[in-house]
N, C-alpha and C. Protein backbone atom coordinates (compact mmCIF):
# COMPACT_ATOMS: atom_id res chain seq x y z
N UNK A 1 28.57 8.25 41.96
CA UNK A 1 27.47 8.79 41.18
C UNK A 1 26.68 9.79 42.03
N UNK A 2 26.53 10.92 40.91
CA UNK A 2 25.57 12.04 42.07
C UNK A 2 24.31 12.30 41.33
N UNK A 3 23.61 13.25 41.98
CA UNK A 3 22.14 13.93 40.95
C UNK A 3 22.17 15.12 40.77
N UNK A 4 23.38 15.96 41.15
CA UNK A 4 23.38 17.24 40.90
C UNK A 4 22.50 17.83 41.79
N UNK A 5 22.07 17.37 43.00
CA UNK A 5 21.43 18.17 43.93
C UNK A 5 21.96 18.56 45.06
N UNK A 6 22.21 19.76 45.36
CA UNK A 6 24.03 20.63 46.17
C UNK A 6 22.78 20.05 47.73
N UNK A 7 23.49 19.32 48.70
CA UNK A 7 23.54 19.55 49.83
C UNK A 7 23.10 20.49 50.73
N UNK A 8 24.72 21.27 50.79
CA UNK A 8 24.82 22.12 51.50
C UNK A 8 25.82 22.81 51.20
N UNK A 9 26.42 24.49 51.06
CA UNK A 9 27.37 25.11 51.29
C UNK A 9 28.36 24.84 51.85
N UNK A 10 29.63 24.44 51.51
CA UNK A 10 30.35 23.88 52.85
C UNK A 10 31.45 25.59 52.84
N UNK A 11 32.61 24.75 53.73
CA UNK A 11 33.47 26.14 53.31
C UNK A 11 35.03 25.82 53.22
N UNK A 12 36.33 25.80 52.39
CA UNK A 12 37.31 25.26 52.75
C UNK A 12 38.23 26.11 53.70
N UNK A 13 38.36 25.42 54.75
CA UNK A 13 39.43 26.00 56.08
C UNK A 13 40.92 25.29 56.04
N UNK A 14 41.52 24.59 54.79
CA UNK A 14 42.65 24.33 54.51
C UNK A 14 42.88 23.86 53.44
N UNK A 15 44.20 23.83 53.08
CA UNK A 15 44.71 24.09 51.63
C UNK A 15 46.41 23.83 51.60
N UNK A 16 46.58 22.17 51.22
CA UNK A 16 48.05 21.85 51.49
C UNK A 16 48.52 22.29 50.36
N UNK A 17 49.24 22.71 49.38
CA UNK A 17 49.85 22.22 48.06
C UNK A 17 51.34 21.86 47.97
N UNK A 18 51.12 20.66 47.45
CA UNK A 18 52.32 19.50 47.46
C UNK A 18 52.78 19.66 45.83
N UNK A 19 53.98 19.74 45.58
CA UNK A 19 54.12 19.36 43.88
C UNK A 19 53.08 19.49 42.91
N UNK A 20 52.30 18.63 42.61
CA UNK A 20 51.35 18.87 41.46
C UNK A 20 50.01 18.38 41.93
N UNK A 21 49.69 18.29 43.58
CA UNK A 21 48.36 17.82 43.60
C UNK A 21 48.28 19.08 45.26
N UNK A 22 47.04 19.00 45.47
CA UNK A 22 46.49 19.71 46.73
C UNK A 22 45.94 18.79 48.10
N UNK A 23 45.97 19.24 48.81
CA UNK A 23 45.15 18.35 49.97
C UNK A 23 44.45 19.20 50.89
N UNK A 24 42.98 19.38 50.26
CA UNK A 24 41.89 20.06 51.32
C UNK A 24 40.88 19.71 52.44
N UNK A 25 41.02 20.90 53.24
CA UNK A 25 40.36 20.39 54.32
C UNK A 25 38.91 21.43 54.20
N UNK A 26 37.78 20.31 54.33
CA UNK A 26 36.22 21.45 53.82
C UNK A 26 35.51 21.12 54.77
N UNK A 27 34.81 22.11 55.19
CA UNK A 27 33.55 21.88 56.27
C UNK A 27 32.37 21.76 56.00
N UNK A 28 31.66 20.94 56.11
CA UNK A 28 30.44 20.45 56.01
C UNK A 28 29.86 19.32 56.75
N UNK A 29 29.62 19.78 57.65
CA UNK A 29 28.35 19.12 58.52
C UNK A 29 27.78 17.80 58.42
N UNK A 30 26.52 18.77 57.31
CA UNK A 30 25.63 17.37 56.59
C UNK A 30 26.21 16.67 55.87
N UNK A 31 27.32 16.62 55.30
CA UNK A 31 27.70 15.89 53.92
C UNK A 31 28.69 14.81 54.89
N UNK A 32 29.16 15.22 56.03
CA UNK A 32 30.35 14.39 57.01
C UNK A 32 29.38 13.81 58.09
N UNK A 33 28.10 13.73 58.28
CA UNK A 33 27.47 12.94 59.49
C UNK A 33 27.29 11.80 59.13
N UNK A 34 27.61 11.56 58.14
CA UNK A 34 27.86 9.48 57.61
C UNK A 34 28.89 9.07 57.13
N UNK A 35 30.06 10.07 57.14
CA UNK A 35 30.66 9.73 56.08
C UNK A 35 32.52 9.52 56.69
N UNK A 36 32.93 8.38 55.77
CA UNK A 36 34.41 7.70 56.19
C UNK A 36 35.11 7.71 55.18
N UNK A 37 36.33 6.88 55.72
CA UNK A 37 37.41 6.71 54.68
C UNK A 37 37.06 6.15 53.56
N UNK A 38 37.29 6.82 52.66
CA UNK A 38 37.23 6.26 50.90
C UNK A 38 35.74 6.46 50.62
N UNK A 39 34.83 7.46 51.20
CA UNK A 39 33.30 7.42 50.60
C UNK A 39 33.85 8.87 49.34
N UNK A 40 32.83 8.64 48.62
CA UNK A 40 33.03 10.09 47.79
C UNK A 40 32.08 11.07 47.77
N UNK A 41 32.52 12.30 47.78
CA UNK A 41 31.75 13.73 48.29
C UNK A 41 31.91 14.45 46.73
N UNK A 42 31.00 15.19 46.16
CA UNK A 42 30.96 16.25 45.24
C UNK A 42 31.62 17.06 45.61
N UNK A 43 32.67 17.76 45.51
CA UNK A 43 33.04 19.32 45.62
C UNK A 43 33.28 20.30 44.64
N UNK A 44 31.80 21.37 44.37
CA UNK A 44 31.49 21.59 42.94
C UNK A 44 31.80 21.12 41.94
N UNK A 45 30.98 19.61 42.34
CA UNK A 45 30.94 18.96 40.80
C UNK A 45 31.80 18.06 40.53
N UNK A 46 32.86 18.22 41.56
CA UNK A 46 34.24 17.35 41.25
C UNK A 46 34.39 15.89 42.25
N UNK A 47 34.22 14.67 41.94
CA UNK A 47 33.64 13.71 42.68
C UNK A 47 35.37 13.71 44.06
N UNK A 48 35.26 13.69 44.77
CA UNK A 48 36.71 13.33 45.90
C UNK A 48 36.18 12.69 46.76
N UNK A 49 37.42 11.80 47.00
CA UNK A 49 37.62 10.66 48.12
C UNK A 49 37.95 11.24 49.19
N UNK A 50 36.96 11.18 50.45
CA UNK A 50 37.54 11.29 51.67
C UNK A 50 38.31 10.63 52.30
N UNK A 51 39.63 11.28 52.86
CA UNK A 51 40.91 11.08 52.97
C UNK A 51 41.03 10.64 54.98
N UNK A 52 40.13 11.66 55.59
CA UNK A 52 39.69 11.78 56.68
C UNK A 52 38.53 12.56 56.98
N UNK A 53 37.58 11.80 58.24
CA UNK A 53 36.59 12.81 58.88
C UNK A 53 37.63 13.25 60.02
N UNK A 54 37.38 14.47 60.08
CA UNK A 54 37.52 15.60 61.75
C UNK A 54 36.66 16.09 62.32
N UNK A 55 36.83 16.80 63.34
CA UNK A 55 36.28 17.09 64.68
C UNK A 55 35.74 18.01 63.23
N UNK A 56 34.52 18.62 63.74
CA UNK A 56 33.74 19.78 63.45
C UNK A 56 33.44 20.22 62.35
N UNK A 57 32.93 19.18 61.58
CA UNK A 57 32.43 18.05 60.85
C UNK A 57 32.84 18.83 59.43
N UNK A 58 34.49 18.01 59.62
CA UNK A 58 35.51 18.76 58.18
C UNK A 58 35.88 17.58 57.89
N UNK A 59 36.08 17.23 56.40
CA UNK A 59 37.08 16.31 55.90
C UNK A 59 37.89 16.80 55.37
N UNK A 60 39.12 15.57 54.96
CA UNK A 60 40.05 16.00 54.16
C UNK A 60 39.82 15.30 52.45
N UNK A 61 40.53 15.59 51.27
CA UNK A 61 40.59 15.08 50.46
C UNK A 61 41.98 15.39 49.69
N UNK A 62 42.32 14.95 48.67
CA UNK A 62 43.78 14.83 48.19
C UNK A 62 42.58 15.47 46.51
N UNK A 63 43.33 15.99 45.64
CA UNK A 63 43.28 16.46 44.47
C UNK A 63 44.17 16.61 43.57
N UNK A 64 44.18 16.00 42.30
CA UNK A 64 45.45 15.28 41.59
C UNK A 64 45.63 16.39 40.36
N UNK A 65 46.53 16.38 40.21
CA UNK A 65 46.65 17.46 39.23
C UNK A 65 46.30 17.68 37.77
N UNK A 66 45.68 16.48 37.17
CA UNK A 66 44.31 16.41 36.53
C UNK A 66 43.09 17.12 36.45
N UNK A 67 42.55 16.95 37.80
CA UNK A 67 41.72 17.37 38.32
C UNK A 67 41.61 19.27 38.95
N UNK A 68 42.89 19.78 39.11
CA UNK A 68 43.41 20.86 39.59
C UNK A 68 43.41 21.34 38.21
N UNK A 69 43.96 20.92 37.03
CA UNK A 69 43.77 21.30 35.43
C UNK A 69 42.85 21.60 35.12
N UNK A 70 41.88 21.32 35.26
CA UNK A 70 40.51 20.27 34.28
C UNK A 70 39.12 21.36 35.41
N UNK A 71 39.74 21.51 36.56
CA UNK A 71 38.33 22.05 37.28
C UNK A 71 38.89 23.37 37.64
N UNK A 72 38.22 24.33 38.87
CA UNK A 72 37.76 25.29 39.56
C UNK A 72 38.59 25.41 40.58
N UNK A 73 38.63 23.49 41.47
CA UNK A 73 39.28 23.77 42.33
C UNK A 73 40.64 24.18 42.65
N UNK A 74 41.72 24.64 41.35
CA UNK A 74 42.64 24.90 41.31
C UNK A 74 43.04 26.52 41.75
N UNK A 75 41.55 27.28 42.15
CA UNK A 75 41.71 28.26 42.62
C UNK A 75 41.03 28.77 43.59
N UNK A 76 40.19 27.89 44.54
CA UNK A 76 39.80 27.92 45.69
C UNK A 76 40.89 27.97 46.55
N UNK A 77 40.25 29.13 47.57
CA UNK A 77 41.39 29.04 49.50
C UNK A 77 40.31 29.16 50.18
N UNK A 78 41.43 28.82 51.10
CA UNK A 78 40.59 29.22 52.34
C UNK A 78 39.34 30.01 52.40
N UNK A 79 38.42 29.64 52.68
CA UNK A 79 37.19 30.88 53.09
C UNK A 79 36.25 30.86 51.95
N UNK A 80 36.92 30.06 50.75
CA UNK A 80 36.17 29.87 49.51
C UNK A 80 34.83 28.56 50.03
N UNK A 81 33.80 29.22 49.43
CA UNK A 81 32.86 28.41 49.77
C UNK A 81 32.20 27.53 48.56
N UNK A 82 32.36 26.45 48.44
CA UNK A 82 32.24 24.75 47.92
C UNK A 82 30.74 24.36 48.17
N UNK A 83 29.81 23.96 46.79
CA UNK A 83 28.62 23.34 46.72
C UNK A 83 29.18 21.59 47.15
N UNK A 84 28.63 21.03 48.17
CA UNK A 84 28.85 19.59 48.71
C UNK A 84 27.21 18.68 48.06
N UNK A 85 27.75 17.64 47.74
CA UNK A 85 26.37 16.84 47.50
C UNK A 85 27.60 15.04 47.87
N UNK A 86 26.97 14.27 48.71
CA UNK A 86 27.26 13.08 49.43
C UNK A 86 26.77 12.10 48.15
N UNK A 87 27.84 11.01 47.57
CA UNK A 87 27.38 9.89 46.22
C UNK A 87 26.24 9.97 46.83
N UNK A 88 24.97 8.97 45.31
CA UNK A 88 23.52 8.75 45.76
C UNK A 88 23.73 7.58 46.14
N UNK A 89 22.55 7.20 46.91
CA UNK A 89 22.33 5.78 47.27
C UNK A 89 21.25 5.26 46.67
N UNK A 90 21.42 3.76 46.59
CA UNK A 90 20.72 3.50 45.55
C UNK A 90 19.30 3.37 45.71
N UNK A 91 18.04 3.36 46.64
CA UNK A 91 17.49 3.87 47.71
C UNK A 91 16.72 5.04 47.48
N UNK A 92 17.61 5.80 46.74
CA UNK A 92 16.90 7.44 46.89
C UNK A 92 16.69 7.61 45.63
N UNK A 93 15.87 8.85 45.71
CA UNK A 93 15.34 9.21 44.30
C UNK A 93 16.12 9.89 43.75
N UNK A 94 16.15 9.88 42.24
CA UNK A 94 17.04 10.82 41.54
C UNK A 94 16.46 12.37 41.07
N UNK A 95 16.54 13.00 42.34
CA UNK A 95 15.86 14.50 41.79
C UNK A 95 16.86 15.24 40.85
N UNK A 96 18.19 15.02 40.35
CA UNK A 96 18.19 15.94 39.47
C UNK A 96 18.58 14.80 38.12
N UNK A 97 19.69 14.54 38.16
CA UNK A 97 19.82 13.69 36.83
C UNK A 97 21.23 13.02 36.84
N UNK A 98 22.02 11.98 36.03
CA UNK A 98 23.01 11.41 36.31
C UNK A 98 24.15 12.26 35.94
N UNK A 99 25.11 12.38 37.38
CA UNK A 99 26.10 13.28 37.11
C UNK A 99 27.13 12.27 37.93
N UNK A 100 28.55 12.49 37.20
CA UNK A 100 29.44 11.35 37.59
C UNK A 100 30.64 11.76 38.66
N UNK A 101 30.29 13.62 38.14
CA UNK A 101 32.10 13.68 39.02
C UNK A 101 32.80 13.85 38.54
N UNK A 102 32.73 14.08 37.21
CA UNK A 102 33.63 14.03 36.20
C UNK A 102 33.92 15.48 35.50
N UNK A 103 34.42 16.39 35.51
CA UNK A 103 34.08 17.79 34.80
C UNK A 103 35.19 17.77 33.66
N UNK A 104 33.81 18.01 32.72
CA UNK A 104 34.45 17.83 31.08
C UNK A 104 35.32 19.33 30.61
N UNK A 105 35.19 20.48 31.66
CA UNK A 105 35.92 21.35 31.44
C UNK A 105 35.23 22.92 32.45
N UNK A 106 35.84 24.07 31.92
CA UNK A 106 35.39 25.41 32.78
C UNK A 106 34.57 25.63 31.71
N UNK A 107 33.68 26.56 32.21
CA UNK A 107 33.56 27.67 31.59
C UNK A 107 33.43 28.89 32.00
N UNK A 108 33.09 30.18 32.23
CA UNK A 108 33.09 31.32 32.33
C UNK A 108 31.51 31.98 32.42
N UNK A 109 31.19 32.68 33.69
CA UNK A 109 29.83 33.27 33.79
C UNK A 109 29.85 34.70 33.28
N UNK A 110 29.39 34.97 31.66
CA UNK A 110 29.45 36.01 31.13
C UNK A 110 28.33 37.30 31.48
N UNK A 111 27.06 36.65 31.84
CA UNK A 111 25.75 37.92 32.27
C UNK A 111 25.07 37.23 33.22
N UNK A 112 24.73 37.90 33.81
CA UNK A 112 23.51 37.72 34.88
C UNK A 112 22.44 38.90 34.79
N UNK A 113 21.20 38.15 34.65
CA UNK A 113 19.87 38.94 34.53
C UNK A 113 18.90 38.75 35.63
N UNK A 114 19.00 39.41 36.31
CA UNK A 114 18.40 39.31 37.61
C UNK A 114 16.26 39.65 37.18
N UNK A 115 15.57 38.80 38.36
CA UNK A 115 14.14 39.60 37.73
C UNK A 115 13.79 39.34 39.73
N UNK A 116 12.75 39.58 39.70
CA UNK A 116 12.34 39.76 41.68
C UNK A 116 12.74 37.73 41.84
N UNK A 117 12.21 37.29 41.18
CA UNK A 117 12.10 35.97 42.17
C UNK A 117 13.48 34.80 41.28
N UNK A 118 13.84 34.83 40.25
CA UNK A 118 14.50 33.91 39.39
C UNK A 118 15.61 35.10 38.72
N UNK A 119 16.75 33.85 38.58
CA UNK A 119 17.62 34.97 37.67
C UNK A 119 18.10 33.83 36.36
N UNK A 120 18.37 34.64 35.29
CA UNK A 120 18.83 33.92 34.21
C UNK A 120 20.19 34.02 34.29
N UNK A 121 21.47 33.00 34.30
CA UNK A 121 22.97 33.59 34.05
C UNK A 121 23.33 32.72 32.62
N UNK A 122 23.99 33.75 32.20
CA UNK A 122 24.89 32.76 30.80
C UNK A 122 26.44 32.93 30.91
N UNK A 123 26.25 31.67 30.47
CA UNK A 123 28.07 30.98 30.75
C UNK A 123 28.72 30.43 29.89
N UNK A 124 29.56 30.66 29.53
CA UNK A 124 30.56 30.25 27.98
C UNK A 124 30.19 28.78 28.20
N UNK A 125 30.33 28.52 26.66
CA UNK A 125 29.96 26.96 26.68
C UNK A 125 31.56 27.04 25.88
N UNK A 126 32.73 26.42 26.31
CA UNK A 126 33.60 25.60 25.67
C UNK A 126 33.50 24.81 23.96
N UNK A 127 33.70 25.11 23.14
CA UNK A 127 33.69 24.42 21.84
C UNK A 127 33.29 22.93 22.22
N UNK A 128 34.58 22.59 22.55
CA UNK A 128 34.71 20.73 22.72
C UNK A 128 33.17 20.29 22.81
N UNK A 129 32.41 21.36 24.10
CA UNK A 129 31.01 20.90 24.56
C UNK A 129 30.15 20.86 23.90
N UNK A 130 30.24 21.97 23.29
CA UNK A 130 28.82 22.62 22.47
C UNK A 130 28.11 21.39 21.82
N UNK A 131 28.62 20.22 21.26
CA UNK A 131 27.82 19.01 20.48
C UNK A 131 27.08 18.87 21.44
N UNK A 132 27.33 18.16 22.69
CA UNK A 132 26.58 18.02 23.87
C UNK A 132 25.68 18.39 24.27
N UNK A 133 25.27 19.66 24.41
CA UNK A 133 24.83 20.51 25.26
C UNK A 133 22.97 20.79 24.06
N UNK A 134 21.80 21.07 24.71
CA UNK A 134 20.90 20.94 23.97
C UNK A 134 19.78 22.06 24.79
N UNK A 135 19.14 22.37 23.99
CA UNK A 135 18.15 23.31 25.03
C UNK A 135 17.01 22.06 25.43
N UNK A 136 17.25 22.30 26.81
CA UNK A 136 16.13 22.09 27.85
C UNK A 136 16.48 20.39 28.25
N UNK A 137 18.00 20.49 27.59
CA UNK A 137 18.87 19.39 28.08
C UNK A 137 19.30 19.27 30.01
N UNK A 138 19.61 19.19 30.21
CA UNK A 138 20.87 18.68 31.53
C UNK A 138 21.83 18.80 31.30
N UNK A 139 22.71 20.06 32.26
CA UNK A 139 24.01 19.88 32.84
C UNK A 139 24.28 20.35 33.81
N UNK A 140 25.26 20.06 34.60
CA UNK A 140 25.97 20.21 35.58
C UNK A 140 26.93 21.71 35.95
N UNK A 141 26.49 22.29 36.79
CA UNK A 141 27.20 23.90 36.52
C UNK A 141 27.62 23.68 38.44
N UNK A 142 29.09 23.62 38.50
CA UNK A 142 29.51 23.47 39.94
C UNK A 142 29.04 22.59 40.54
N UNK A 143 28.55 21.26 40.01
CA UNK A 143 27.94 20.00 40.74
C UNK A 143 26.12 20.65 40.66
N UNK A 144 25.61 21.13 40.43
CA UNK A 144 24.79 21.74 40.25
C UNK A 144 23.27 21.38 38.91
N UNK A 145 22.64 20.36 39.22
CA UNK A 145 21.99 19.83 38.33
C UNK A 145 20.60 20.75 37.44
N UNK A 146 20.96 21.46 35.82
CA UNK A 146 20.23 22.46 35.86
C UNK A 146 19.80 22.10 34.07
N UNK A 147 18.87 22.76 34.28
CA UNK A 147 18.07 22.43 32.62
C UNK A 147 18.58 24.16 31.72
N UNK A 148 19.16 23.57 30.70
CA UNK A 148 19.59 24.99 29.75
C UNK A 148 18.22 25.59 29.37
N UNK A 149 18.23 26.58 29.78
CA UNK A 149 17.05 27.33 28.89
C UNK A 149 17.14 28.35 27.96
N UNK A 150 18.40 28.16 27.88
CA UNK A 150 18.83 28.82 26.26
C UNK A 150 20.52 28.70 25.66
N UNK A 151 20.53 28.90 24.57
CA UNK A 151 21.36 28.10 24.10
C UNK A 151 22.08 28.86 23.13
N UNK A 152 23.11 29.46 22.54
CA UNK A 152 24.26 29.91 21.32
C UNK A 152 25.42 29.27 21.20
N UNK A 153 25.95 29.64 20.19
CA UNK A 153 27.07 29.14 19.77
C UNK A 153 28.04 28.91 20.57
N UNK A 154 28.18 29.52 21.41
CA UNK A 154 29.45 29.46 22.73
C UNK A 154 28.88 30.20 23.93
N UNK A 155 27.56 29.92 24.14
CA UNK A 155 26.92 30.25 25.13
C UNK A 155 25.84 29.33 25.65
N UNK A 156 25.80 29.11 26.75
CA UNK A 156 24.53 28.68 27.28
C UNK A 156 23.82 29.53 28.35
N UNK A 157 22.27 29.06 28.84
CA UNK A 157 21.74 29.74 30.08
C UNK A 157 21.36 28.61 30.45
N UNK A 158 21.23 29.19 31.95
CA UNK A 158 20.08 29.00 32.99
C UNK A 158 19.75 29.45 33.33
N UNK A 159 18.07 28.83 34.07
CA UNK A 159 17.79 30.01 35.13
C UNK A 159 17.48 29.78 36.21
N UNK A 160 17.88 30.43 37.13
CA UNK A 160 18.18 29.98 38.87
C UNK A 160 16.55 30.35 39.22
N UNK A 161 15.87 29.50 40.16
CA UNK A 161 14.98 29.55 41.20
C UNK A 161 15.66 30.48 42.56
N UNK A 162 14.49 30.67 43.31
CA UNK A 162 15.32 31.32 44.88
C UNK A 162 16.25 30.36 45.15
N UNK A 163 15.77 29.02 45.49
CA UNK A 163 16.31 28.00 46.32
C UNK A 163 17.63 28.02 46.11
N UNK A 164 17.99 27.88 44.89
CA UNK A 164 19.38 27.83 43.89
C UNK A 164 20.12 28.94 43.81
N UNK A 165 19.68 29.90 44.08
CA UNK A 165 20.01 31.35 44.19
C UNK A 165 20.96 31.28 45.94
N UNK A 166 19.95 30.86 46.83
CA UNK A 166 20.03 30.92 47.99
C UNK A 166 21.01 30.00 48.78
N UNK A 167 21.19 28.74 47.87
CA UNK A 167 21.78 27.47 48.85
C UNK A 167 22.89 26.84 47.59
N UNK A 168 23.42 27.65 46.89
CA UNK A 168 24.36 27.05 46.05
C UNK A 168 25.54 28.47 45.84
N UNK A 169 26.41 27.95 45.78
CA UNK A 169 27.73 29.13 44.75
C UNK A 169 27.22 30.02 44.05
N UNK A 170 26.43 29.33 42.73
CA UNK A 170 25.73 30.10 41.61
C UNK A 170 25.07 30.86 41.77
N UNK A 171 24.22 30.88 43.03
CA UNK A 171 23.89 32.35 43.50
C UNK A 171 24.00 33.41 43.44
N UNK A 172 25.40 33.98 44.07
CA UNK A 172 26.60 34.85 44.32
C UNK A 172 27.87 35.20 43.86
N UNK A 173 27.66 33.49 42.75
CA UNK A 173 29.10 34.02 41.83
C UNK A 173 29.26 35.41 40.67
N UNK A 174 30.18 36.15 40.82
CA UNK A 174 29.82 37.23 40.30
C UNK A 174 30.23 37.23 38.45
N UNK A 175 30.20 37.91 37.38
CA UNK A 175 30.67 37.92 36.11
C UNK A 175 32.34 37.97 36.36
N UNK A 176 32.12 36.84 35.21
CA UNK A 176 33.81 36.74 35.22
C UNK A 176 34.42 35.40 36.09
N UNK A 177 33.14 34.41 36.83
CA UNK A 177 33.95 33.35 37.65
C UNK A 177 33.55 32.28 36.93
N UNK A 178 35.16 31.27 36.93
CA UNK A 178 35.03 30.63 36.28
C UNK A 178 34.29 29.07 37.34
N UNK A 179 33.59 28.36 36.38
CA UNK A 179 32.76 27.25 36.73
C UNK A 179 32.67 25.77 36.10
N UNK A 180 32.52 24.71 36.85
CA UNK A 180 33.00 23.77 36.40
C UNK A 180 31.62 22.95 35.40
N UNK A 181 32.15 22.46 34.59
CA UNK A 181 31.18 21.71 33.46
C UNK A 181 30.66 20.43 33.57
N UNK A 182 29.74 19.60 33.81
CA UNK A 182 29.94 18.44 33.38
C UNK A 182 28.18 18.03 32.21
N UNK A 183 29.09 17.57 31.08
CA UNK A 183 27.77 17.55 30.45
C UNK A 183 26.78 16.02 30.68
N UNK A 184 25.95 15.88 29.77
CA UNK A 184 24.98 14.48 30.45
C UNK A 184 26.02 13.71 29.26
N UNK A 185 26.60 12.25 30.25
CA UNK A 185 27.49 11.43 30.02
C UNK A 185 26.45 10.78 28.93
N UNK A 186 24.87 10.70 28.84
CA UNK A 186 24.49 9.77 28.26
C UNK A 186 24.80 10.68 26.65
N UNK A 187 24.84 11.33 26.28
CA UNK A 187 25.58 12.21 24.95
C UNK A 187 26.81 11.61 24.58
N UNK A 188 27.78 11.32 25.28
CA UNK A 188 28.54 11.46 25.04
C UNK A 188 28.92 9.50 25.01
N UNK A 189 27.98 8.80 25.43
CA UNK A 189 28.32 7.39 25.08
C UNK A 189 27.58 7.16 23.65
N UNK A 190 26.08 7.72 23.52
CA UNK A 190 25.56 8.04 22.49
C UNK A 190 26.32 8.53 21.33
N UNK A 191 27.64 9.27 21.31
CA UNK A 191 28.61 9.81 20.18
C UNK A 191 29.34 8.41 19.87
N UNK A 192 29.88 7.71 21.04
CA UNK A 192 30.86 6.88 20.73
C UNK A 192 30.37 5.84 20.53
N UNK A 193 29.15 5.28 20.72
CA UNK A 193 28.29 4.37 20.28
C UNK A 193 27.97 4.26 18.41
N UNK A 194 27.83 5.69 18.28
CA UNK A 194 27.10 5.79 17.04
C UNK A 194 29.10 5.82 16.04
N UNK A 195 30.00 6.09 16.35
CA UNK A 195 31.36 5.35 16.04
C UNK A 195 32.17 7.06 15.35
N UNK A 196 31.61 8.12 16.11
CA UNK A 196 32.04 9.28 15.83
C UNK A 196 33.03 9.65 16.49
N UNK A 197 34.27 9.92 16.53
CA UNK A 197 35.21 10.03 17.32
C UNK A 197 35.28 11.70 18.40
N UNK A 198 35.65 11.72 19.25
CA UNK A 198 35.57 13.23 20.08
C UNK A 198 36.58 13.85 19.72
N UNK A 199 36.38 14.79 19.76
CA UNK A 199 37.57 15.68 19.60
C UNK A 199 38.04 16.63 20.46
């Protein structure tokens, strides 16, 4: 379980690909100064099991081809730089909101509106999602815990602060990159609760 609050930048410095799954090696510091076999790390958004810590504070992780489908990371290399956030503990506060690790799909960063201090970006919202998704709701954009502040038919926004601008992907990602989804799970138990089937 995470809160959608990015860590730190990490960066990936390896990239096995085996048959239908990957095995990466990512650097990050802060996210590896506690961390062992079988803890789980965010890597934009995508929950992975550390496989190994290394010298110079890199782990490894394995990525299943599910997950290589379904997310972003199916087109990261080398030099590609990865939002890291370490599971929460139970201990700490939840500054952004419940995010599982789970990415319900891509979508696509169609505009960016830049102003001096904040920028607005809009990003395809996927059909499947759109029930989900609500203005001034919660979701998850690259592990990335962010409130929609606007909303269409196959579009959503946000809008980035400096901080978020400065210490995440979404910053710098340019039009046209694709990004990983995860909407608020409590929607989506709320659908299957109320006995509506997903589609």
């Amino acid at each position: 379980m995470f809160t959608g609050i990015v860590e730190e930048l990490g960066e990936v410095t390896g990239r096995d690909d085996v048959a239908d799954c990957a095995r990466l090696t990512i650097r990050g510091p802060a996210v590896t100064a506690d961390a062992g076999h079988g803890d789980s790390i965010a890597v934009n958004g995508v929950c992975l099991t550390v496989v190994e810590v290394l010298p110079g504070g890199q782990f490894t992780a394995d990525v299943m081809a599910e997950t290589l489908h379904r997310s972003n990371l199916r087109d990261i290399r080398v030099g590609s730089r990865v939002n890291l956030e370490r599971a929460v503990a139970l201990n700490s506060r939840l500054g952004g909101h419940i995010v599982q690790g789970h990415i319900d799909g891509t979508g696509t960063i169609l505009a960016r509106t830049p102003s001096p201090e904040w920028e607005v970006v809009r990003i395809e919202l996927p059909p499947a999602l759109a029930r989900y998704v609500v203005e001034k709701g919660s979701i998850t954009v690259d592990g990335i815990s962010l409130t929609v502040s606007g909303l269409g038919p196959d579009w959503f926004e946000v809008s980035l602060i400096p901080t978020t601008r400065q210490l995440t992907t979404l910053g710098r990602a340019p039009v046209g990159t694709p990004v990983n989804l995860e909407v608020d799970v409590i929607a989506k138990y709320v659908e299957r609760l109320m006995g509506r089937s997903a589609r």
